[in-house]
C-alpha atoms as a PDB file:
ATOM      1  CA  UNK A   1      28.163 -21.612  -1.374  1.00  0.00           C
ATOM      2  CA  UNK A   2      28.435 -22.060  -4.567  1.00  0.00           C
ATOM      3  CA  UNK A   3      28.311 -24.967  -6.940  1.00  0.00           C
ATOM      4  CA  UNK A   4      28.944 -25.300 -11.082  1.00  0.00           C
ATOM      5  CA  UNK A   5      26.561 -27.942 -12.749  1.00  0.00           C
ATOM      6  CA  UNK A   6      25.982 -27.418 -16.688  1.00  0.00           C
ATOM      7  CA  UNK A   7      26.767 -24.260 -17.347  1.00  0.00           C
ATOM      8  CA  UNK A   8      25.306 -22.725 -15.114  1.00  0.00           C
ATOM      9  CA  UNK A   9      26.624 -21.457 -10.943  1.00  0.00           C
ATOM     10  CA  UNK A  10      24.047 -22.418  -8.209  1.00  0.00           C
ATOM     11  CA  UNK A  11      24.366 -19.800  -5.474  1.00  0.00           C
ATOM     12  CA  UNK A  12      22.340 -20.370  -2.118  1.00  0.00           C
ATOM     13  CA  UNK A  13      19.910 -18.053  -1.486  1.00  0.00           C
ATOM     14  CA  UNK A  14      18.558 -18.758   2.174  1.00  0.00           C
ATOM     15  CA  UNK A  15      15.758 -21.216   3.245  1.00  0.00           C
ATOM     16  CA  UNK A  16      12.372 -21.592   2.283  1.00  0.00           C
ATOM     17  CA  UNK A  17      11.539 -20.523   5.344  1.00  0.00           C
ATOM     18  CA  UNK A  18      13.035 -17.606   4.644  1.00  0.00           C
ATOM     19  CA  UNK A  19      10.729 -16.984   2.110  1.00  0.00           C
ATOM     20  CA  UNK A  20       6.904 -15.293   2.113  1.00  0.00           C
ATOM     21  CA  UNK A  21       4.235 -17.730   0.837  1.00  0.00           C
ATOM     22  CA  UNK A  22       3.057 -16.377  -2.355  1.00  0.00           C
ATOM     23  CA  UNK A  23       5.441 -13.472  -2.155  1.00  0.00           C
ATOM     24  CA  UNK A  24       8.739 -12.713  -2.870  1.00  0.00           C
ATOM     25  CA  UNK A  25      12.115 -11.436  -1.172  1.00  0.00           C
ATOM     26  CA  UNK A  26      15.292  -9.979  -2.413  1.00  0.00           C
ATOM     27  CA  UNK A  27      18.785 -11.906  -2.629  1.00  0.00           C
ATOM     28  CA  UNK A  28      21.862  -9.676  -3.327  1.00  0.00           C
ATOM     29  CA  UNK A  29      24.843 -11.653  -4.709  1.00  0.00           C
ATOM     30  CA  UNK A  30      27.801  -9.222  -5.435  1.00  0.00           C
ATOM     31  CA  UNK A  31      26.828  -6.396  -7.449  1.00  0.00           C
ATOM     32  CA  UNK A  32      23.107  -8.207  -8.512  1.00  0.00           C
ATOM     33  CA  UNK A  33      20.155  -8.167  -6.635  1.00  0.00           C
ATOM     34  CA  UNK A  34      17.522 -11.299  -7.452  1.00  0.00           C
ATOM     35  CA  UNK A  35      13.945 -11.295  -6.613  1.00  0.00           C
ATOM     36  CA  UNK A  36      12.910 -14.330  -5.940  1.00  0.00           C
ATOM     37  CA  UNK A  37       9.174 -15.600  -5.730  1.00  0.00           C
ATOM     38  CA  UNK A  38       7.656 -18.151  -3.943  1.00  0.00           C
ATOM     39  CA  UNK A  39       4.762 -18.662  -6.000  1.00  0.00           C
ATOM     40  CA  UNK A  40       2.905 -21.305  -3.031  1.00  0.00           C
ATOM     41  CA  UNK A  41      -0.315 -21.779  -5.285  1.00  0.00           C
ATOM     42  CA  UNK A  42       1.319 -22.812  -8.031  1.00  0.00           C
ATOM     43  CA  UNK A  43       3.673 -25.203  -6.005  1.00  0.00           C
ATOM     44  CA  UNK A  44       6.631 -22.905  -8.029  1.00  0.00           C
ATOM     45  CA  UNK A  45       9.276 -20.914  -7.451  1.00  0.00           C
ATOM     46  CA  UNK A  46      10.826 -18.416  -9.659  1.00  0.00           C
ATOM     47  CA  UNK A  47      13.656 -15.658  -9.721  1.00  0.00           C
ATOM     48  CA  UNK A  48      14.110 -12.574 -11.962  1.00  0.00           C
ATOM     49  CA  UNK A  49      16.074  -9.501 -11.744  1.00  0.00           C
ATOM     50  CA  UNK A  50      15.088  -7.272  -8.708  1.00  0.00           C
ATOM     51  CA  UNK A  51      15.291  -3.901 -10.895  1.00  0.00           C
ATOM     52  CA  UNK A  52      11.935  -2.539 -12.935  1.00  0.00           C
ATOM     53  CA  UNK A  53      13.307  -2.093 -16.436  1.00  0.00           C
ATOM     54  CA  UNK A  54      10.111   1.007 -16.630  1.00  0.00           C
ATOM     55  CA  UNK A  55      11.836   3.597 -14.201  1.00  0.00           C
ATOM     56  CA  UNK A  56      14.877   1.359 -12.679  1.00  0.00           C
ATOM     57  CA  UNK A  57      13.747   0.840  -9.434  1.00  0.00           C
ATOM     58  CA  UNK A  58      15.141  -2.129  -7.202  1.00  0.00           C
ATOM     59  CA  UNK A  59      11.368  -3.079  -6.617  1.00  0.00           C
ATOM     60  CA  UNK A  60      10.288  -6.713  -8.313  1.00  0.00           C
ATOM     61  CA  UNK A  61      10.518  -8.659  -4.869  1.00  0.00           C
ATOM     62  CA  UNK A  62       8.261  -6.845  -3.417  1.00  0.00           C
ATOM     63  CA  UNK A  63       5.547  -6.898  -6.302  1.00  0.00           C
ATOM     64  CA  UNK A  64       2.225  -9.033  -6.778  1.00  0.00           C
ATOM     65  CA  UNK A  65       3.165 -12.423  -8.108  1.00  0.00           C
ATOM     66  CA  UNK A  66      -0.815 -14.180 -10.074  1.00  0.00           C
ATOM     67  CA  UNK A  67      -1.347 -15.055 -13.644  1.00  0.00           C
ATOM     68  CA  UNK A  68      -2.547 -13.872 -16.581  1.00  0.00           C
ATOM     69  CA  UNK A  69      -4.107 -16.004 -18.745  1.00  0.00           C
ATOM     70  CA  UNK A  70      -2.438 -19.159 -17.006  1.00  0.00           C
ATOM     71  CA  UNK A  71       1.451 -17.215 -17.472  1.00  0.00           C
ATOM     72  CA  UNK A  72       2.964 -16.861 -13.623  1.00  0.00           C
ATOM     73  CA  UNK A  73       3.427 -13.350 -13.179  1.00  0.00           C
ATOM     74  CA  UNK A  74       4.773 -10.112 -11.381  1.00  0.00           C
ATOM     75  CA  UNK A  75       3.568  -6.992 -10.966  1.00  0.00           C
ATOM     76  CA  UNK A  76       5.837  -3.811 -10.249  1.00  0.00           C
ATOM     77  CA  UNK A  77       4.670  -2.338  -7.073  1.00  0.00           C
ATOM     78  CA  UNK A  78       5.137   1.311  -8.294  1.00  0.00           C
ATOM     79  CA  UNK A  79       4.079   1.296 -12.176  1.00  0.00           C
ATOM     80  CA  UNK A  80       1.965  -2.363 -12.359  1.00  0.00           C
ATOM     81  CA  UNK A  81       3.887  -3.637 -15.094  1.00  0.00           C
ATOM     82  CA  UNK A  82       3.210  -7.291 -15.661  1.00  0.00           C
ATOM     83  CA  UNK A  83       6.462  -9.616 -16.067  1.00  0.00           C
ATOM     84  CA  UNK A  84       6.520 -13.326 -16.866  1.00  0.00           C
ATOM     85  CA  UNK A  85       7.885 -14.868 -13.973  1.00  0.00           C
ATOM     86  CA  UNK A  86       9.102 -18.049 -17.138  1.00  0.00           C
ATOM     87  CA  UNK A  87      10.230 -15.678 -19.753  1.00  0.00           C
ATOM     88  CA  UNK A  88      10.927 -11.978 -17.995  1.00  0.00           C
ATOM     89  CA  UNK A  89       8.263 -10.505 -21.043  1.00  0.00           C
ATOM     90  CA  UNK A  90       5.985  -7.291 -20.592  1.00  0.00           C
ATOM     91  CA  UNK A  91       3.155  -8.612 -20.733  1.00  0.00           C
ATOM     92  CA  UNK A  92       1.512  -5.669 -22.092  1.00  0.00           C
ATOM     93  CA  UNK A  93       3.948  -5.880 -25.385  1.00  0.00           C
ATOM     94  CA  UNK A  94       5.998  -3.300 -24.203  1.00  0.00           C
ATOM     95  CA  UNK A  95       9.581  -3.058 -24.891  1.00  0.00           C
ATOM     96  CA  UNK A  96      10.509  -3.609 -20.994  1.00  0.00           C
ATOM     97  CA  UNK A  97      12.274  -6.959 -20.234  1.00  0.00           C
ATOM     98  CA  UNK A  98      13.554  -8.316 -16.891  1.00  0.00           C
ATOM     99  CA  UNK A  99      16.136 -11.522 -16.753  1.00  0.00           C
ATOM    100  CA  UNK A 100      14.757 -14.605 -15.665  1.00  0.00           C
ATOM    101  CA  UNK A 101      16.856 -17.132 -13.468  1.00  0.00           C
ATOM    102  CA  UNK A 102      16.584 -21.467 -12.579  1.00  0.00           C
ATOM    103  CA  UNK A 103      15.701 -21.974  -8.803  1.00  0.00           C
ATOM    104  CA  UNK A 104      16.257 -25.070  -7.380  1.00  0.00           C
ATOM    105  CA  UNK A 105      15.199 -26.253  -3.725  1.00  0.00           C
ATOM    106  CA  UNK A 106      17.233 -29.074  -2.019  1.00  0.00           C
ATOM    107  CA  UNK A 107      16.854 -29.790   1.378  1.00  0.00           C
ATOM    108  CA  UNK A 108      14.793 -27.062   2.526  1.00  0.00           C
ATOM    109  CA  UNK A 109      17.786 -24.244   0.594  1.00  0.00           C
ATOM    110  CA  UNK A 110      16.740 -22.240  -2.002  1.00  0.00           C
ATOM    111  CA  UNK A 111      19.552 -22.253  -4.838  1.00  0.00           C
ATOM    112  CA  UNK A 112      19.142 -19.344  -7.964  1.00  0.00           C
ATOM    113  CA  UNK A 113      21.120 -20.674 -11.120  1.00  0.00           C
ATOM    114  CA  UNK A 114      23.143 -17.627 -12.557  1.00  0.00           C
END
């Protein structure tokens, strides 16, 4: 399903249900795969590319999501690189960047702006 609202093309990702609590899963829409997090504590949900810029591993959903200093994060499974979950930053200043995406939730359906 997909849907065009302001730019930008809401693709349905599954339910929430679907979903770990304070965890993430991955969501392949043609050639992309999208991790996205359901970040319980926070009440917040959050999607980013699924691929670790550091060695290009399809890895991100299955990382730590926390925070760091109050930023919503990921951790890489495999090398602990710290993402913002907001901005798709290293959070250690390095160079590394992942793509950040909207998430909505209607109705119970997770939808990932792209």
């Amino acid at each position: 399903m997909t849907t065009t609202e302001k730019d930008v093309t809401w693709i349905k990702a599954a339910t929430v249900e679907d979903f770990p609590t304070n965890g993430g899963a991955c969501v392949k829409h043609e050639d992309k795969q999208i991790a996205v997090f359901n970040f319980t504590r926070r009440n917040e949900w959050y999607a980013t590319d699924n691929l670790c810029p550091h060695k290009q591993q399809m890895i991100l959903s299955r990382g730590m999501i926390g925070s760091k200093e109050g930023e919503p994060k990921v951790a890489c499974p495999y090398h602990k690189k710290n993402f913002s979950l907001c901005t798709g930053e290293n959070l250690e200043g390095e160079d590394y960047k992942i793509n950040t995406y909207p998430v909505k939730v209607e109705d119970g359906v997770v939808f990932i702006g792209i």
